[in-house]
C-alpha atoms as a PDB file:
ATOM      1  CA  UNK A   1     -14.535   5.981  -3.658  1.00  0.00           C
ATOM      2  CA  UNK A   2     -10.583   6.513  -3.310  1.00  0.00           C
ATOM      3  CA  UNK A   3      -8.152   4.359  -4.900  1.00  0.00           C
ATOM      4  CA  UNK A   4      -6.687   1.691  -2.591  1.00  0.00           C
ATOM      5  CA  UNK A   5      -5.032  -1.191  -2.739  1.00  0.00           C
ATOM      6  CA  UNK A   6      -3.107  -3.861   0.136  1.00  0.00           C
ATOM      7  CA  UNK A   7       0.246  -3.803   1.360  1.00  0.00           C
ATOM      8  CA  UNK A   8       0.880  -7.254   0.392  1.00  0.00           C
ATOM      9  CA  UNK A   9      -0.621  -6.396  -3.523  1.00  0.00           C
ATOM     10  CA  UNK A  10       1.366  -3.003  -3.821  1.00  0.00           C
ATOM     11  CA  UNK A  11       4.733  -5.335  -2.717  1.00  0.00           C
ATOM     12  CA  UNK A  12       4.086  -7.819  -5.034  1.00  0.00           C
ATOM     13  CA  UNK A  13       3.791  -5.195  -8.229  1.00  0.00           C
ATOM     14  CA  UNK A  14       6.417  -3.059  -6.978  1.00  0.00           C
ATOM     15  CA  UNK A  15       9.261  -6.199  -5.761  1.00  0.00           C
ATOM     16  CA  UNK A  16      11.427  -5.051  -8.603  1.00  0.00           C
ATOM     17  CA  UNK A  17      11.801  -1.155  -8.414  1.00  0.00           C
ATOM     18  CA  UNK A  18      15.003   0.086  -7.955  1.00  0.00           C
ATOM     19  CA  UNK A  19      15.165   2.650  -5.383  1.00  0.00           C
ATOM     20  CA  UNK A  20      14.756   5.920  -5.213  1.00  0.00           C
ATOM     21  CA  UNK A  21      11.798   5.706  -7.700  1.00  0.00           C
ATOM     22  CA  UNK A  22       9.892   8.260  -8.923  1.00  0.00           C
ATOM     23  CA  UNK A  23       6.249   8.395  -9.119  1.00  0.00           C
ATOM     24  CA  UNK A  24       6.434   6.941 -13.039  1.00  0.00           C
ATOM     25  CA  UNK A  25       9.349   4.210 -12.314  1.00  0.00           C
ATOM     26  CA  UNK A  26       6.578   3.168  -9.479  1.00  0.00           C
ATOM     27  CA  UNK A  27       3.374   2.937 -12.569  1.00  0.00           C
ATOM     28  CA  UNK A  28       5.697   1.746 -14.950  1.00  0.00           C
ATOM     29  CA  UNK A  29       6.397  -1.307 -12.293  1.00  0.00           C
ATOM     30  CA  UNK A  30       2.633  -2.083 -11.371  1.00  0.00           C
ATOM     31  CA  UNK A  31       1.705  -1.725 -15.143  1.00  0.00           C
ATOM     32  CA  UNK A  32       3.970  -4.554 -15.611  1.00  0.00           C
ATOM     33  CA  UNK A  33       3.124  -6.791 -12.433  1.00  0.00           C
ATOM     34  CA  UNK A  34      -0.009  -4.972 -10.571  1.00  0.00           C
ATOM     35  CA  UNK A  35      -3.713  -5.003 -10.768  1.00  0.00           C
ATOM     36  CA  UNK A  36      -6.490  -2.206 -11.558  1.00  0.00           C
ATOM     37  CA  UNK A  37      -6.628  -1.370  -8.250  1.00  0.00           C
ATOM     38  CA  UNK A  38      -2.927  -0.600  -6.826  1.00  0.00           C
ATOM     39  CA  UNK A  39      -2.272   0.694 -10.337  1.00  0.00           C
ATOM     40  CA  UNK A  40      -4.859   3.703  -9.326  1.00  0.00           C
ATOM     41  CA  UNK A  41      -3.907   3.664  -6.011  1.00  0.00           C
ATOM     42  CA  UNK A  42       0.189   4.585  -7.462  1.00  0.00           C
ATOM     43  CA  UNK A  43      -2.051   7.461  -9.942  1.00  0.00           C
ATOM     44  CA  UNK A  44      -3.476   9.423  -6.595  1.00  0.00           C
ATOM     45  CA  UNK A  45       0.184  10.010  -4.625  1.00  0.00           C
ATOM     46  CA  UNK A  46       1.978  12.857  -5.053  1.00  0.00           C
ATOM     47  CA  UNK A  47       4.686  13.105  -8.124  1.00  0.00           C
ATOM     48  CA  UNK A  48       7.841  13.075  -5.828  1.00  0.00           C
ATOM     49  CA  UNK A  49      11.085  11.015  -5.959  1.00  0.00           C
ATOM     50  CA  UNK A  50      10.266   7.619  -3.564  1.00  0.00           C
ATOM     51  CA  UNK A  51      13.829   7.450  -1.440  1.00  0.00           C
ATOM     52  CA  UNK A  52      12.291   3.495  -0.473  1.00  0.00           C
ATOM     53  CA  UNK A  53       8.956   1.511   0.060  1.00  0.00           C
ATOM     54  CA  UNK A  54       8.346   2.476   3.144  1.00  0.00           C
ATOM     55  CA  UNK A  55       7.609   5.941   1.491  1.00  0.00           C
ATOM     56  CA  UNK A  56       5.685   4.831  -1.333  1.00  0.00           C
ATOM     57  CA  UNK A  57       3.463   3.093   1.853  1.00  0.00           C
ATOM     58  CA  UNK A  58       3.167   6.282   3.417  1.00  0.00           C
ATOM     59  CA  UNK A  59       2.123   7.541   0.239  1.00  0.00           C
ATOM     60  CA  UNK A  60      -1.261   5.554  -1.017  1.00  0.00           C
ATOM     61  CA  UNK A  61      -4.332   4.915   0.474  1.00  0.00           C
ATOM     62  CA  UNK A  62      -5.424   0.794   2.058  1.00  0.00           C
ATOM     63  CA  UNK A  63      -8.242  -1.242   1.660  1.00  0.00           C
ATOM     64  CA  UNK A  64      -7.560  -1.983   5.895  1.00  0.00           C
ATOM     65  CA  UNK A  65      -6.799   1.918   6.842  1.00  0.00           C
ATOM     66  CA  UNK A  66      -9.394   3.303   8.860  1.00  0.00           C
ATOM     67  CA  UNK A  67      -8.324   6.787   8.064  1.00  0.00           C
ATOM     68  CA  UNK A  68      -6.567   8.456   4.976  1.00  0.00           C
ATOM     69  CA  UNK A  69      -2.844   8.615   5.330  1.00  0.00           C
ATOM     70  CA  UNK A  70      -1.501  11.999   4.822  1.00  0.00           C
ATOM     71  CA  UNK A  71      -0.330  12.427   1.474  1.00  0.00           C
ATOM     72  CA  UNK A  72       3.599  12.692   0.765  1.00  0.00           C
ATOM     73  CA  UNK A  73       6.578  10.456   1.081  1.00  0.00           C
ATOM     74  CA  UNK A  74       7.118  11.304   4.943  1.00  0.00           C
ATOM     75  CA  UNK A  75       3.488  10.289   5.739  1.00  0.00           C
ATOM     76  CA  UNK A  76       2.851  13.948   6.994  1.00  0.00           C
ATOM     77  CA  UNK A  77       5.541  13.217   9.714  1.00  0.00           C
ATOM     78  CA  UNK A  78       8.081  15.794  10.252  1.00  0.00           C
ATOM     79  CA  UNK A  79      11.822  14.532  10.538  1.00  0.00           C
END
């Protein structure tokens, strides 16, 4: 089973990070205000600088996805 978590749960723990985060601003946040889940969810995306949420979304894995998302703070997109 992959880690995943909701949008609305990995907002809630992550409300306070200053942007751009790295991958250990972004634990360090959901340690403080996150569950078990979106806390493992933050462990399985790739150790990168976070320019905004909408990254870190791209990033980790959904309870609602159907698929996986593509790993990475563009989502797999190019730009």
């Amino acid at each position: 089973m992959s880690a995943s978590t909701t949008r609305d749960r990995l907002k809630e723990a992550l409300n306070e990070v200053d942007f751009p985060a790295s991958k250990d601003d972004l634990l360090a946040a959901a340690d403080e205000r996150g569950d078990g889940n979106t806390i493992r969810a933050l462990r399985a995306i790739p150790p990168v600088e976070y320019a905004n949420l909408a990254e870190v979304f791209a990033s980790v894995a959904f309870d609602d996805d159907k698929s996986p998302r593509p790993h990475g703070p563009s989502g797999g997109l190019t730009r």
